[in-house]
C-alpha atoms as a PDB file:
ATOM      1  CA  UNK A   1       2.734 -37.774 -12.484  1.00  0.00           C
ATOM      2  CA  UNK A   2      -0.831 -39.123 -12.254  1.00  0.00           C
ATOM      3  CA  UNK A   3      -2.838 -37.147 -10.226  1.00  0.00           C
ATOM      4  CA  UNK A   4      -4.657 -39.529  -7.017  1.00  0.00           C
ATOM      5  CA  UNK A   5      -6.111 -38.218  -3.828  1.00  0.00           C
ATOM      6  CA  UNK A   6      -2.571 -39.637  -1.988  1.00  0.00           C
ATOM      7  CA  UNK A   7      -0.587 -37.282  -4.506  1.00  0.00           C
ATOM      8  CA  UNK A   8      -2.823 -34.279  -3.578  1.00  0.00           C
ATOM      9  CA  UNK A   9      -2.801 -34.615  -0.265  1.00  0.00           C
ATOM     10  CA  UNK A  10       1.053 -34.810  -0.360  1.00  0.00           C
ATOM     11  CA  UNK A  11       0.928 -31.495  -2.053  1.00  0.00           C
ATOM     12  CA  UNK A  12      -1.425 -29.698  -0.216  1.00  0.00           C
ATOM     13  CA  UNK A  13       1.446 -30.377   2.909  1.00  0.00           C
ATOM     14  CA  UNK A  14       3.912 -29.781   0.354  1.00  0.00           C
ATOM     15  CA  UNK A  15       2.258 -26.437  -0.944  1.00  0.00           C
ATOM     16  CA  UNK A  16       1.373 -25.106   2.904  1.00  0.00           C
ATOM     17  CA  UNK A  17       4.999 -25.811   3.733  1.00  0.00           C
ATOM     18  CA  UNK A  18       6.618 -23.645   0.497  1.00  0.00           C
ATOM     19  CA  UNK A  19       4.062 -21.174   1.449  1.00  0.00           C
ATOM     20  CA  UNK A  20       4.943 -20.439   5.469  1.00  0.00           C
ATOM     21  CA  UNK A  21       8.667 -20.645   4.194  1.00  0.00           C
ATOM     22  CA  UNK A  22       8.204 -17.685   1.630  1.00  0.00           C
ATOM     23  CA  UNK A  23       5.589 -15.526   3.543  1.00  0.00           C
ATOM     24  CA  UNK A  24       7.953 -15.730   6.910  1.00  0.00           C
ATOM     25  CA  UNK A  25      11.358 -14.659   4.248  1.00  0.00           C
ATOM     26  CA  UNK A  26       9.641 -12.154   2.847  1.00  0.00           C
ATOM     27  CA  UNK A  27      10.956  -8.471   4.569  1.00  0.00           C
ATOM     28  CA  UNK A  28       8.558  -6.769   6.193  1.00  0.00           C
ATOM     29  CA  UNK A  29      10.710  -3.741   7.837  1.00  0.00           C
ATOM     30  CA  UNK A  30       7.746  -1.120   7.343  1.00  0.00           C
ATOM     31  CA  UNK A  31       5.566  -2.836   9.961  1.00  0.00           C
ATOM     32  CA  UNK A  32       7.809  -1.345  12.503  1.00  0.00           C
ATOM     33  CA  UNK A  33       6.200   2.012  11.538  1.00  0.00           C
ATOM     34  CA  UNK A  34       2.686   0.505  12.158  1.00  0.00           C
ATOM     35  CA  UNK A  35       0.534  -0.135  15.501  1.00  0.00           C
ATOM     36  CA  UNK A  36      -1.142  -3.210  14.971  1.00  0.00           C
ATOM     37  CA  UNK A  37      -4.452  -3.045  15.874  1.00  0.00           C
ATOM     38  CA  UNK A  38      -7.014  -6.154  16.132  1.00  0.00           C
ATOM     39  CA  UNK A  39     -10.215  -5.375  14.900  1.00  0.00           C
ATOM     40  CA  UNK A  40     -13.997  -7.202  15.815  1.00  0.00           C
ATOM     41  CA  UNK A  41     -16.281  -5.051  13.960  1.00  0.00           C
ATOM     42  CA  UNK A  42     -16.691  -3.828   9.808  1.00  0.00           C
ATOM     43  CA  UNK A  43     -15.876  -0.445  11.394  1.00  0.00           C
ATOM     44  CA  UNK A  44     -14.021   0.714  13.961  1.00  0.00           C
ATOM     45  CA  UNK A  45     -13.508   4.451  15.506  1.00  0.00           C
ATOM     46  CA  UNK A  46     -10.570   4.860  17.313  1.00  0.00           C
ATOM     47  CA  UNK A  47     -10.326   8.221  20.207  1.00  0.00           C
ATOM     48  CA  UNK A  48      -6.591   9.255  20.189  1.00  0.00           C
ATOM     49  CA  UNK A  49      -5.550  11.418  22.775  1.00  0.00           C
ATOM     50  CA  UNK A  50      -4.733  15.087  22.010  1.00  0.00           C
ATOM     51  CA  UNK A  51      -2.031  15.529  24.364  1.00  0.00           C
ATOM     52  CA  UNK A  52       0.494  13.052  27.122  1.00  0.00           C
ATOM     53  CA  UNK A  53      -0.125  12.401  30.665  1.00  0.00           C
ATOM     54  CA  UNK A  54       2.417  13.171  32.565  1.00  0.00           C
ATOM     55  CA  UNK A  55       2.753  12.880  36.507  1.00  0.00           C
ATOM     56  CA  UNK A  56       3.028  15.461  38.974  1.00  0.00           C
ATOM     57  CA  UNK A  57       3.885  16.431  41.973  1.00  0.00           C
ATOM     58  CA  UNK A  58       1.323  15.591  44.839  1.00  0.00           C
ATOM     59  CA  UNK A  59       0.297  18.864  46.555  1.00  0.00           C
ATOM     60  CA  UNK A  60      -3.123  18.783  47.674  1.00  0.00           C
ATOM     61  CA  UNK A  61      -6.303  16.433  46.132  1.00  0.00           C
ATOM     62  CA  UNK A  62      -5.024  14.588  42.764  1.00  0.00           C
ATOM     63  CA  UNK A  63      -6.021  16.678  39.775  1.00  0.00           C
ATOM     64  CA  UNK A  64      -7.970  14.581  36.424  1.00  0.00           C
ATOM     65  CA  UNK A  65      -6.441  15.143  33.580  1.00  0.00           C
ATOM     66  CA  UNK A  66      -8.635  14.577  30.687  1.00  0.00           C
ATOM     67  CA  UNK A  67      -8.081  13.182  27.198  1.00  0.00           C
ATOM     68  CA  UNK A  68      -9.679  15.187  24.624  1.00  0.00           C
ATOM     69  CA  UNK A  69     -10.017  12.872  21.931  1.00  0.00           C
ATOM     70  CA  UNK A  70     -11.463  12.895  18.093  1.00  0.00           C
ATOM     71  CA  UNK A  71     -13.095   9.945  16.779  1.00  0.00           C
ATOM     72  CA  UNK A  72     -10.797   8.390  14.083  1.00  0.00           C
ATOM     73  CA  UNK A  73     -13.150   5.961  11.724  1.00  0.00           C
ATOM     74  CA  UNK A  74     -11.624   3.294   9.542  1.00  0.00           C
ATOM     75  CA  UNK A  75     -13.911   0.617   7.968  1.00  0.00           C
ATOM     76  CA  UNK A  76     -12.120  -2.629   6.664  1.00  0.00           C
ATOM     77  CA  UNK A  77     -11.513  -3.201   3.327  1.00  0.00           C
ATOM     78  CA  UNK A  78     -11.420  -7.173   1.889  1.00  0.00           C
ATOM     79  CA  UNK A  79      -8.455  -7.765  -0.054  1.00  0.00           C
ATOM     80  CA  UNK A  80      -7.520 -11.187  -2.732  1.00  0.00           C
ATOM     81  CA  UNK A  81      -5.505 -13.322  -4.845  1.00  0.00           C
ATOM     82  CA  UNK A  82      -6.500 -16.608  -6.734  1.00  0.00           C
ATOM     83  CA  UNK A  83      -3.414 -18.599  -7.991  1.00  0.00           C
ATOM     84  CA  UNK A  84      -4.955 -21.117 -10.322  1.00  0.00           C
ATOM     85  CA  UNK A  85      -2.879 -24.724 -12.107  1.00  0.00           C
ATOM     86  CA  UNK A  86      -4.221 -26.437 -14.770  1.00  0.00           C
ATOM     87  CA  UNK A  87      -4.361 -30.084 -13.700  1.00  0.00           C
ATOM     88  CA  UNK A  88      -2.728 -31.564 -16.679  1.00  0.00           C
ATOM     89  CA  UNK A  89       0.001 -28.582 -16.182  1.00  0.00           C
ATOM     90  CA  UNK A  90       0.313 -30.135 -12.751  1.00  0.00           C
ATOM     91  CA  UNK A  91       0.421 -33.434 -13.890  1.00  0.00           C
ATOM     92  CA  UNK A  92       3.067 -32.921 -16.304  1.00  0.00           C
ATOM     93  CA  UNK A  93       5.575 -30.446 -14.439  1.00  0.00           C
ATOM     94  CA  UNK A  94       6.316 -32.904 -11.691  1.00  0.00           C
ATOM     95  CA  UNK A  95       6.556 -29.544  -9.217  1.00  0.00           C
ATOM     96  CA  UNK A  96       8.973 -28.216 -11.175  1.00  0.00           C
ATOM     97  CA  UNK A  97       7.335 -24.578 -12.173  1.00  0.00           C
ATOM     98  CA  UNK A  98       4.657 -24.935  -9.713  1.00  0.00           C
ATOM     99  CA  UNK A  99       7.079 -24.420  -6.250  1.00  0.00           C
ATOM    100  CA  UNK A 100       8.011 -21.158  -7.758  1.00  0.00           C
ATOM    101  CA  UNK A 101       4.480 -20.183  -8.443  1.00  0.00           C
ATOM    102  CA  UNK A 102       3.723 -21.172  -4.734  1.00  0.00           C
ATOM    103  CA  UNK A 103       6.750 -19.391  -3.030  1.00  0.00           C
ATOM    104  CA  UNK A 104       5.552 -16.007  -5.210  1.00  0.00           C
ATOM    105  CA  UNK A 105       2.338 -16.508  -3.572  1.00  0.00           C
ATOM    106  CA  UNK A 106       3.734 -16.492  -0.008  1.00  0.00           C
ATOM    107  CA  UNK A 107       5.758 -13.437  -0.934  1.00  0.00           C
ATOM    108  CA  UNK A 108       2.048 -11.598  -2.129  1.00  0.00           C
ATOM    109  CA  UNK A 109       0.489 -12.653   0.918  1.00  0.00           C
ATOM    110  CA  UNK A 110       3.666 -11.170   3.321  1.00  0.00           C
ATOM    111  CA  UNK A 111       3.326  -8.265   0.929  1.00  0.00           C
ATOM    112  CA  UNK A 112       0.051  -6.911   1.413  1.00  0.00           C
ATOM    113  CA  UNK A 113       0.094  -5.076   5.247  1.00  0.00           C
ATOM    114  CA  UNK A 114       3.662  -3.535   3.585  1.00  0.00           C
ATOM    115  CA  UNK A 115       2.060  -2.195   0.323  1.00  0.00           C
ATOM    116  CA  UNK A 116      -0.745  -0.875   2.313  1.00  0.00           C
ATOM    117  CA  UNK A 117       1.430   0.906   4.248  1.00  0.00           C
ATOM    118  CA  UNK A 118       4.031   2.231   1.987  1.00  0.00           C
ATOM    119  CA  UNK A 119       0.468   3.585  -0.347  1.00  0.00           C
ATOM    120  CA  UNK A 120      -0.637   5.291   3.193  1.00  0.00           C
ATOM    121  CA  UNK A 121       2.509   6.988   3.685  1.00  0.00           C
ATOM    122  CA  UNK A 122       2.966   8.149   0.104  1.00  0.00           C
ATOM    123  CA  UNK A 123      -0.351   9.509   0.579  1.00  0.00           C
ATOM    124  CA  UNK A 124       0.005  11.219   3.678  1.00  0.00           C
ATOM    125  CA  UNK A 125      -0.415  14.806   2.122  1.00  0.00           C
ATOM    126  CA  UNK A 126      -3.838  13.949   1.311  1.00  0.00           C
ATOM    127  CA  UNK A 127      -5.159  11.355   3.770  1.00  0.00           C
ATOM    128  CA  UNK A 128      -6.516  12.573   6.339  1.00  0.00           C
ATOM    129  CA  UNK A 129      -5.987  11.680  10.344  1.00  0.00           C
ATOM    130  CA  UNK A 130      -7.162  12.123  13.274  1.00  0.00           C
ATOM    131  CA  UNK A 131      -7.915  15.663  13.620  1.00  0.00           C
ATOM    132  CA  UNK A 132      -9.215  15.968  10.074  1.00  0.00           C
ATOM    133  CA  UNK A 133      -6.503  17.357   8.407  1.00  0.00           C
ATOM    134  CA  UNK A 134      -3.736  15.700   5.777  1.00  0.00           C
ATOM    135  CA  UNK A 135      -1.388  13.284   7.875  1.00  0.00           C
ATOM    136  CA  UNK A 136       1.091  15.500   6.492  1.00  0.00           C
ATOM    137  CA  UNK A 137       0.400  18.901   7.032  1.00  0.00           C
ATOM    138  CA  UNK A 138       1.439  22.647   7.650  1.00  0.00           C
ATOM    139  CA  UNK A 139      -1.346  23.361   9.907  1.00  0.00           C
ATOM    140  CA  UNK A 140      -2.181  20.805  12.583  1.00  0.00           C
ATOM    141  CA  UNK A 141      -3.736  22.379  15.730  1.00  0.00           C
ATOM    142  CA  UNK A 142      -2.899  20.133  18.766  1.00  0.00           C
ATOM    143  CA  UNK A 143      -1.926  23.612  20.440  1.00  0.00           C
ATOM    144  CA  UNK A 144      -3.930  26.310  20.793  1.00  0.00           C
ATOM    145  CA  UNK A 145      -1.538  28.778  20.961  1.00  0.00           C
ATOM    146  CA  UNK A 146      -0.341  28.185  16.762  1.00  0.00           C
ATOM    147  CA  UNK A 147      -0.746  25.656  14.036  1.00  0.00           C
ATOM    148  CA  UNK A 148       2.392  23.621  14.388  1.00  0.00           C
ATOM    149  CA  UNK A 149       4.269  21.175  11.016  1.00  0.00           C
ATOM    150  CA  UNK A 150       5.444  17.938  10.143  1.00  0.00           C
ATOM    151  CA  UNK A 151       5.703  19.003   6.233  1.00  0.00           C
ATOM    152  CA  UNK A 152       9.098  20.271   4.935  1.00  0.00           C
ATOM    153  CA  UNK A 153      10.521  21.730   1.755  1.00  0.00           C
ATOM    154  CA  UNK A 154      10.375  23.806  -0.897  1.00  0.00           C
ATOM    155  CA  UNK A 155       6.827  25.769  -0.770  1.00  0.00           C
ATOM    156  CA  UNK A 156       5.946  24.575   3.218  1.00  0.00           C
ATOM    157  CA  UNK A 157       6.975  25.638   6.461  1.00  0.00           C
ATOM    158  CA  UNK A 158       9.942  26.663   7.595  1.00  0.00           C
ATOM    159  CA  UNK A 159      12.731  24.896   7.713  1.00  0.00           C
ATOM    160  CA  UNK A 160      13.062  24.444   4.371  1.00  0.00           C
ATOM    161  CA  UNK A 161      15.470  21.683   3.846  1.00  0.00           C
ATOM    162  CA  UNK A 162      15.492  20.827   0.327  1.00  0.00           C
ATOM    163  CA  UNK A 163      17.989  18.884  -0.477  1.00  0.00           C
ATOM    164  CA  UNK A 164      18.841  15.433   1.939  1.00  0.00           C
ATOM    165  CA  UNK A 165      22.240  16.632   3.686  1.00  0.00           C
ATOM    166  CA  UNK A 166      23.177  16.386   7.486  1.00  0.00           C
ATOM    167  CA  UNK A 167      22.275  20.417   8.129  1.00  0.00           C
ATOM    168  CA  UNK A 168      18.877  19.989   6.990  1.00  0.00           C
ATOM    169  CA  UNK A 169      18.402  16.007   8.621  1.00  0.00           C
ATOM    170  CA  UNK A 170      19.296  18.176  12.117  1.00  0.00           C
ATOM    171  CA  UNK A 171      16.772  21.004  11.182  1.00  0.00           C
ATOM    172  CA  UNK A 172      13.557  18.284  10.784  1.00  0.00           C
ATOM    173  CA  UNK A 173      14.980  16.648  14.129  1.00  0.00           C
ATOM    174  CA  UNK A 174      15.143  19.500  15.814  1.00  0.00           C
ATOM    175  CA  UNK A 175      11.897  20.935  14.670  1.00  0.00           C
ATOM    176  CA  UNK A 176      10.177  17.511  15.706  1.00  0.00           C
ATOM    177  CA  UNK A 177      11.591  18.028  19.230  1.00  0.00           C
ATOM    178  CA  UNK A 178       9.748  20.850  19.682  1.00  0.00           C
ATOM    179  CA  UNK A 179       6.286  20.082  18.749  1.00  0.00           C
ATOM    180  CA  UNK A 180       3.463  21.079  21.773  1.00  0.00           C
ATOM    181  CA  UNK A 181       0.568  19.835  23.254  1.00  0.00           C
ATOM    182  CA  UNK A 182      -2.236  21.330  24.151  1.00  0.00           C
ATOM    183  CA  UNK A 183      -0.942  22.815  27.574  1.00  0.00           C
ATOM    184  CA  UNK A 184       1.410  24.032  25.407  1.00  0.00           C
ATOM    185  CA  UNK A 185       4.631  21.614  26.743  1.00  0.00           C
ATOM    186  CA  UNK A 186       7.071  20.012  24.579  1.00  0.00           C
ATOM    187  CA  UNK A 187       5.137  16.632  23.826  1.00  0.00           C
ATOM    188  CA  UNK A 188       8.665  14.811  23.772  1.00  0.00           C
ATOM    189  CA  UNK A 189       8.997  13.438  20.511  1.00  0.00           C
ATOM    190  CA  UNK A 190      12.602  12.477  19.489  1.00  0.00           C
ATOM    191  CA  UNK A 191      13.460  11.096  16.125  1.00  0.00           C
ATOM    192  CA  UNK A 192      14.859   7.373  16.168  1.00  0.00           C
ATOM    193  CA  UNK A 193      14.405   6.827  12.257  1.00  0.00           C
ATOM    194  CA  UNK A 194      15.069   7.932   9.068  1.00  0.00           C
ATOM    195  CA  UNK A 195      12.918   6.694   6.369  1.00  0.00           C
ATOM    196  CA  UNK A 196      14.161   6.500   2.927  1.00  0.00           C
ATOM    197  CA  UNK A 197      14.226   5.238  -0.738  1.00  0.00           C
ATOM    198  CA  UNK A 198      16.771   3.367  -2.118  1.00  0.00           C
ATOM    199  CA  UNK A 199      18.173   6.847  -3.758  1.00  0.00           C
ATOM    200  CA  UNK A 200      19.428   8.402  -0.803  1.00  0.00           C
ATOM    201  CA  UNK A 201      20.183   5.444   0.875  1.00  0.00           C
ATOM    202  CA  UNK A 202      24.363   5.453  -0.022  1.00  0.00           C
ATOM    203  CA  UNK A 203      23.597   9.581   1.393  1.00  0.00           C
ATOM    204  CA  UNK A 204      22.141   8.501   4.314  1.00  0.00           C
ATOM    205  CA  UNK A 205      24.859   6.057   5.691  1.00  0.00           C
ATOM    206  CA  UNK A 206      27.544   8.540   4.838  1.00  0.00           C
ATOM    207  CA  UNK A 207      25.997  10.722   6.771  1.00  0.00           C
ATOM    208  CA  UNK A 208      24.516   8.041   9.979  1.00  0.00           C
ATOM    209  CA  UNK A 209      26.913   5.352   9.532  1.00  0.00           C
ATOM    210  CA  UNK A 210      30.683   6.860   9.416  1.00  0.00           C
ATOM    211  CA  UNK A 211      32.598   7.651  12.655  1.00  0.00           C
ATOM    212  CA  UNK A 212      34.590  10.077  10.887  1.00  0.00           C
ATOM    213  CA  UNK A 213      33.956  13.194   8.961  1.00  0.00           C
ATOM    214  CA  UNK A 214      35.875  13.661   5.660  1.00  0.00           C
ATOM    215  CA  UNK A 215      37.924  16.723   6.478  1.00  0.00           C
ATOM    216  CA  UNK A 216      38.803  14.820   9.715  1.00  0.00           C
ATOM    217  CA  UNK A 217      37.273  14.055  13.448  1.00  0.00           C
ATOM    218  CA  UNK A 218      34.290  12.564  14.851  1.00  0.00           C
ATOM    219  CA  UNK A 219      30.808  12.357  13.505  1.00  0.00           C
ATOM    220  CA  UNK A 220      28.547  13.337  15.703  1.00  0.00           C
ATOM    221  CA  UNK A 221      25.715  12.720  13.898  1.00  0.00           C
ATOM    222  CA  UNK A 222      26.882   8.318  13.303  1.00  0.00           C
ATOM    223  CA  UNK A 223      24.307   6.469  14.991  1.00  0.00           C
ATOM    224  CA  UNK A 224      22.226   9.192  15.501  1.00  0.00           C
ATOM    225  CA  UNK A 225      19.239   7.655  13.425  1.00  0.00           C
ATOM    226  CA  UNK A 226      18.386   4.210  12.360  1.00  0.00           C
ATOM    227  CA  UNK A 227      18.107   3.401   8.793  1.00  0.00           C
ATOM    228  CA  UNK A 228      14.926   1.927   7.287  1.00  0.00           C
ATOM    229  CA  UNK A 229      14.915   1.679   3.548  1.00  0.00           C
ATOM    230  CA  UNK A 230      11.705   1.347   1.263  1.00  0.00           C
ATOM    231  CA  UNK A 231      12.535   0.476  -2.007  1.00  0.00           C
ATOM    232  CA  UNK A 232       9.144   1.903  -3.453  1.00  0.00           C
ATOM    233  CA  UNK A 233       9.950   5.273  -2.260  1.00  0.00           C
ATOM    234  CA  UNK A 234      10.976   8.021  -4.213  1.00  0.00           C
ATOM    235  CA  UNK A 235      14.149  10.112  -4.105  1.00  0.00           C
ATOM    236  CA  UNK A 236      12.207  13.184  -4.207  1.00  0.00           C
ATOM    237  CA  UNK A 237      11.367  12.808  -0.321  1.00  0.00           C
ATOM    238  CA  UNK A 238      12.326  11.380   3.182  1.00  0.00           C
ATOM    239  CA  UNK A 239      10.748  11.225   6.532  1.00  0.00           C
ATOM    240  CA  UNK A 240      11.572  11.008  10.041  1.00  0.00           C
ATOM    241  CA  UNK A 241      10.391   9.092  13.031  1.00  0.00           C
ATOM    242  CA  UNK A 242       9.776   8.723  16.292  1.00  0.00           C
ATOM    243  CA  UNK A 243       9.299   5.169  17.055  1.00  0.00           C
ATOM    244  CA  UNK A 244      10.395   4.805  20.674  1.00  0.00           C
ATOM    245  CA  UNK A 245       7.013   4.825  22.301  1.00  0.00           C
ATOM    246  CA  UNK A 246       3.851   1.487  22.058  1.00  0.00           C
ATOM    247  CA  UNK A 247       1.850   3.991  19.213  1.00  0.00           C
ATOM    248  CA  UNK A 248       3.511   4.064  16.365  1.00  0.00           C
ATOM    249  CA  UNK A 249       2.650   6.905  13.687  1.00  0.00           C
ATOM    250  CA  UNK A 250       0.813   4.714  11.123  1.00  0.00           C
ATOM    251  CA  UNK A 251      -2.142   2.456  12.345  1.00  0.00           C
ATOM    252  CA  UNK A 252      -2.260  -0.953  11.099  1.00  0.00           C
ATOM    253  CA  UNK A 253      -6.042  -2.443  12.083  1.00  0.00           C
ATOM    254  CA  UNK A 254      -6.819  -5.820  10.576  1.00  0.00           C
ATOM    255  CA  UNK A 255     -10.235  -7.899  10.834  1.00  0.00           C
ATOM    256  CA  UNK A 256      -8.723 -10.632   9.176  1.00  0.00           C
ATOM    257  CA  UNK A 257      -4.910 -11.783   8.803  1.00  0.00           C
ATOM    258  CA  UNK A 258      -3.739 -13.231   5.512  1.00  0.00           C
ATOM    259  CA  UNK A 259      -5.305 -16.649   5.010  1.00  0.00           C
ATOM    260  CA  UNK A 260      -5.095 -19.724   2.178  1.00  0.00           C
ATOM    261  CA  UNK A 261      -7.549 -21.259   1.143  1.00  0.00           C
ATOM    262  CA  UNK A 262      -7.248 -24.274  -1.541  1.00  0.00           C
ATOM    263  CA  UNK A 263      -9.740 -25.599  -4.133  1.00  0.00           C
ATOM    264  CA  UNK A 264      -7.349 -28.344  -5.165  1.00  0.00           C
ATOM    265  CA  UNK A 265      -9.448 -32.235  -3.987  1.00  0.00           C
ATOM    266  CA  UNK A 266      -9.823 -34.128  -6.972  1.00  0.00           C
ATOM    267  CA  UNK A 267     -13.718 -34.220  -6.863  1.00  0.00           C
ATOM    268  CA  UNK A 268     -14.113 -30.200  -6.390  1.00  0.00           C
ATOM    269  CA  UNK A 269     -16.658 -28.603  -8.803  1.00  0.00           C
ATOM    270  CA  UNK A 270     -13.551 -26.538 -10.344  1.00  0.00           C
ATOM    271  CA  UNK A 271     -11.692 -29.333 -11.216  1.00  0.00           C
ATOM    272  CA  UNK A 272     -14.879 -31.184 -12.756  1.00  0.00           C
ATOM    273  CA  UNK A 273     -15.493 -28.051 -14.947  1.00  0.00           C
ATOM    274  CA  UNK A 274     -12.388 -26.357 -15.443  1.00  0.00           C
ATOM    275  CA  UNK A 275     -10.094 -29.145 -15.076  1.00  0.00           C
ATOM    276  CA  UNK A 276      -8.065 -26.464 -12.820  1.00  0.00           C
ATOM    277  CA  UNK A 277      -7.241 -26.506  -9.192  1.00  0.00           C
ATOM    278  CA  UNK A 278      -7.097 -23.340  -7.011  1.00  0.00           C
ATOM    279  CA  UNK A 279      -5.275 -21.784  -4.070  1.00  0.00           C
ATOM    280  CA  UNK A 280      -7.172 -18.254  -2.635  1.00  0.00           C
ATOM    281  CA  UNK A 281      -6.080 -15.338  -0.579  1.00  0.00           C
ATOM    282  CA  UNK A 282      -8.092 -14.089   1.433  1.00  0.00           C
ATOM    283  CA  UNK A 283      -7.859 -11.061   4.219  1.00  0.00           C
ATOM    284  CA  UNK A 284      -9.610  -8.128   5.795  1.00  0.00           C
ATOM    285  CA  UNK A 285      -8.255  -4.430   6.912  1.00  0.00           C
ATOM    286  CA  UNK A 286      -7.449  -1.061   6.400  1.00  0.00           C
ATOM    287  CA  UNK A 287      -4.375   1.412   7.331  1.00  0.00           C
ATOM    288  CA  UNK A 288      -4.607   4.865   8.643  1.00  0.00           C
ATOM    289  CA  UNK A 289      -2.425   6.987  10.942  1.00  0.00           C
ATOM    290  CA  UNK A 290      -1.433   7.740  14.153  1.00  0.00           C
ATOM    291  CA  UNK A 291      -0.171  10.821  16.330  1.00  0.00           C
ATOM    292  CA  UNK A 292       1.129  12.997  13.307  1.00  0.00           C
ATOM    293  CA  UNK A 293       3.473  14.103  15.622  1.00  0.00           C
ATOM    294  CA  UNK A 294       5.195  11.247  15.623  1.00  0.00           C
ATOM    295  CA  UNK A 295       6.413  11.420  11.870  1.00  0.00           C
ATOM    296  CA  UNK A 296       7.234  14.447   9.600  1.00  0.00           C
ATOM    297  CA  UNK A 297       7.976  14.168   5.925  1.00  0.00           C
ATOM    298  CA  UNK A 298      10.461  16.364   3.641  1.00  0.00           C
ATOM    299  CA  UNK A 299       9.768  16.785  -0.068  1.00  0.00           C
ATOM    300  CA  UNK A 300      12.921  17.705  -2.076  1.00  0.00           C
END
């Protein structure tokens, strides 16, 4: 194939086409733990509230009810990927190894938000969120009257579930439901999902997904939860969620989406020198977390 500015432009449509195709097939299921937040600035600091409004009844003068809020800072990290072709490669594979190079590099690009996300929630025992403490902790403080969990398992609070069955799935749920704010009422958090590795997945839809129990008659607990797997998770832990309300317990904030940018015209300085064209990736942000209330995490 000889290599003229028609030919190039035909694959720069060719290459942004395979590109959208594998970046919009590529799953993406963790996002729906994420609030996606728009960012404008290097850094951001974000207030979340310390407890719900809720409405009242009106008796008298309306009464204020003030968010007490910590700042939450997260400054944008810059994030890439250079795919580079040797033109006489090019020239001489007639698009035969190159689509599959290009369809890999969609998948990297609708990759990147996930990974983040999946390394934040592995993490969670150590990063910290908004009130200073591990995501994942024994002793957050939202309520003044006692330090309050959303860390199971062997060595933390109790419950301590240990092993993934249906008793200790409804001990986590439970003990979610009855997490306080700082007026000390229930805050209203009610699991929707279970979050899992690929290990307990078979565990988990014998348990969520059955309408009978083996020894006979309904099971109460099938639909109970939905399922999200993560293949990069271990079987040495699971997590519930509460994903029902607009904040969602990881946070999500990106400066700049996923972008590609090619090198590949047929006077570029690259291809003068190097005799190599290139396609970049380019994008800007950071993940952090949410309400911790809204997620609790079980180690085996």
């Amino acid at each position: 194939m000889l290599i003229t500015k028609a030919v190039l432009q035909a694959l720069q449509t060719s290459v942004s086409k395979i590109f959208r195709s594998a970046y919009r097939d590529t799953p993406t299921t963790i996002l729906k733990l994420a609030t996606r937040i728009t960012s404008t600035h290097k850094i951001e600091t974000h207030g979340w509230m310390q407890r719900l409004l809720e409405m009242r009844e009106w008796i008298g003068p309306r009464v204020i009810q003030g968010l007490a809020t910590q700042a939450y800072v997260l400054e944008n990290k810059k994030f890439e990927a250079t795919l580079g072709i040797d033109v006489d490669e090019l020239a001489d594979d007639s698009l035969g190894l190159f689509e599959p190079r290009v369809q890999e590099f969609g998948r990297v690009a609708a990759r990147l938000w996930p990974k983040l996300l999946i390394d934040g929630l592995i993490a969670g025992q150590t990063g910290l969120g908004f009130d200073g403490l591990p995501f994942f902790s024994i002793s957050h403080t939202l309520n003044p009257a006692g330090v309050q969990s959303n860390l199971f398992g062997s060595g933390f609070t109790a419950p301590t579930p240990g092993t993934f069955n249906q008793t200790n799935l409804d001990l986590v749920r439970v003990a979610m439901t009855q997490y306080t704010g700082e007026d000390g009422r229930l805050l209203g958090v009610n699991p929707t999902h279970l979050v899992i590795g690929p290990g307990l997945e078979m565990a988990a839809r014998q348990i969520l997904n059955v309408q009978t129990v083996v020894t006979g008659g309904t099971n109460v607990f099938n639909g109970l939860l939905d399922i999200i797997v993560v293949p990069e998770l271990p079987i040495t832990s699971w997590y519930l969620a509460d994903l029902s309300a607009p904040i969602k317990p990881l946070l999500l904030q990106v400066r700049k989406s996923v972008t590609l940018v090619a090198k590949a015209n047929i006077d570029d300085d690259n291809v003068f020198w190097n005799s190599t064209f290139y396609w970049g990736l380019d994008a800007r942000g950071v993940v952090g977390y949410g309400p911790w209330w809204l997620m609790a995490k079980v180690v085996v």
